[in-house]
Protein backbone atom coordinates (compact mmCIF):
# COMPACT_ATOMS: atom_id res chain seq x y z
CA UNK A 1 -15.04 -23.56 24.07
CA UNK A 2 -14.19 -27.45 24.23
CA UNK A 3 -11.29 -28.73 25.88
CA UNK A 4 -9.78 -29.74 22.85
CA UNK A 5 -10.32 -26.62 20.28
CA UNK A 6 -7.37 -24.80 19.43
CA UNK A 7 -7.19 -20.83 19.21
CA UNK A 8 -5.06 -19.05 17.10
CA UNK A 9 -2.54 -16.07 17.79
CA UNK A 10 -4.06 -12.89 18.19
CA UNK A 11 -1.36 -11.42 16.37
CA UNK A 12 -3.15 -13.29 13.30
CA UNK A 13 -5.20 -10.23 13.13
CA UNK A 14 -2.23 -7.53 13.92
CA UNK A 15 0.19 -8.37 11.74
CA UNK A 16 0.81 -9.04 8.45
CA UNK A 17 3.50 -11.20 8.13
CA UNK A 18 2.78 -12.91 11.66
CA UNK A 19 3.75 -16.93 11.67
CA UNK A 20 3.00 -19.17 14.32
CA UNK A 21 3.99 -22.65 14.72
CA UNK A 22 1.80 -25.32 15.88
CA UNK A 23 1.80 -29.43 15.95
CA UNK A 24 -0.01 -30.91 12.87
CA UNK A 25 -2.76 -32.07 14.93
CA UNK A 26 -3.79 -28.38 16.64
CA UNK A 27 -4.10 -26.99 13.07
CA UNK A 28 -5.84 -30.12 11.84
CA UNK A 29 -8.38 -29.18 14.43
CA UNK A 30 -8.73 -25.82 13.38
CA UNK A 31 -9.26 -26.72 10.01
CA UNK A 32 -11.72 -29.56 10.71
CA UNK A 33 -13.71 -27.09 12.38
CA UNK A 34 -13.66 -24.92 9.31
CA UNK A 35 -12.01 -21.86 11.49
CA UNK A 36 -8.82 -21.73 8.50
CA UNK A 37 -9.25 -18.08 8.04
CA UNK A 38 -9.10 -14.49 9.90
CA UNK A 39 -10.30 -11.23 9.44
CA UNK A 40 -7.32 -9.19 8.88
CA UNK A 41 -7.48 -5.09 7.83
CA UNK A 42 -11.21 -5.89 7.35
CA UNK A 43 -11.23 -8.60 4.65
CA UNK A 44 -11.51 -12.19 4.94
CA UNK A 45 -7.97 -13.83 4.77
CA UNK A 46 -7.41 -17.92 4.60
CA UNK A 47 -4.29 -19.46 6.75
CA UNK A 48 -1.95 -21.64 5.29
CA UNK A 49 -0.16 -24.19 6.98
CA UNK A 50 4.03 -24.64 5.80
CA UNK A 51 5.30 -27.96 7.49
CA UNK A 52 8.60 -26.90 9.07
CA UNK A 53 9.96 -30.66 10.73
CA UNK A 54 7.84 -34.13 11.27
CA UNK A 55 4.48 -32.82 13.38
CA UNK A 56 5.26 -28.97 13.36
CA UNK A 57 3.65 -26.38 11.12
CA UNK A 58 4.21 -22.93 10.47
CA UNK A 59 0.79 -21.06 9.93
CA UNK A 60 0.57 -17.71 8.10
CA UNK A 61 -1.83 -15.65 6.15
CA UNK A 62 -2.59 -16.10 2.39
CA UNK A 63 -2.02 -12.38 1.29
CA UNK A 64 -2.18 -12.91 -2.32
CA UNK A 65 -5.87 -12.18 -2.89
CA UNK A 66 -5.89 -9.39 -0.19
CA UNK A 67 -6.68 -5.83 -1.65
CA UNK A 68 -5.06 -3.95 0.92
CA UNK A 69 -1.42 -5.76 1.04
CA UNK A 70 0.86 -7.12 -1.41
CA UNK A 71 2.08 -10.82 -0.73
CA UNK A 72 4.99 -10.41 1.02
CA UNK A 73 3.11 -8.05 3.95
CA UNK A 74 3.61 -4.98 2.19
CA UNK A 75 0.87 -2.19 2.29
CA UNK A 76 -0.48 -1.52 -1.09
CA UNK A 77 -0.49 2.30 -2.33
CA UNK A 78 -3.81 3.88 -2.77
CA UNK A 79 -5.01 4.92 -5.78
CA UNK A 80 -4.98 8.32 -6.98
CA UNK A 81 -6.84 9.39 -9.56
């Protein structure tokens, strides 16, 4: 690890609604590194960045593609057949 790379919350990986906030400049590291994703309930999930005031961001999971959760951190139902 370099002095100046950035690590995410490890509640990115716990929780499904989890938000952290960071400057503009950590998460532009993070996503000039290409690390703008986590592996959350087994699948691949991107982060998304919301700016909140002048150099802070808010960053949060993408659930919309996810096949486990709906996109507001709810648990889809399984299937019965």
């Amino acid at each position: 690890m370099t002095s100046n790379e950035v690590i995410i919350s490890p509640g990115h990986y716990q929780k499904p609604m989890f938000k952290e906030r960071m400057t503009t400049k950590q998460w532009r590291a993070i996503v000039l590194a290409e690390r703008d994703y986590t592996i959350f309930a087994g699948t691949m999930t991107p982060l998304v960045a919301k700016k909140i005031v002048c150099g802070i961001v808010e960053v949060s999971k993408d659930l919309s593609s996810h096949p486990l959760y709906h996109a507001d951190g709810r648990p889809k139902e399984a299937r019965r057949d």
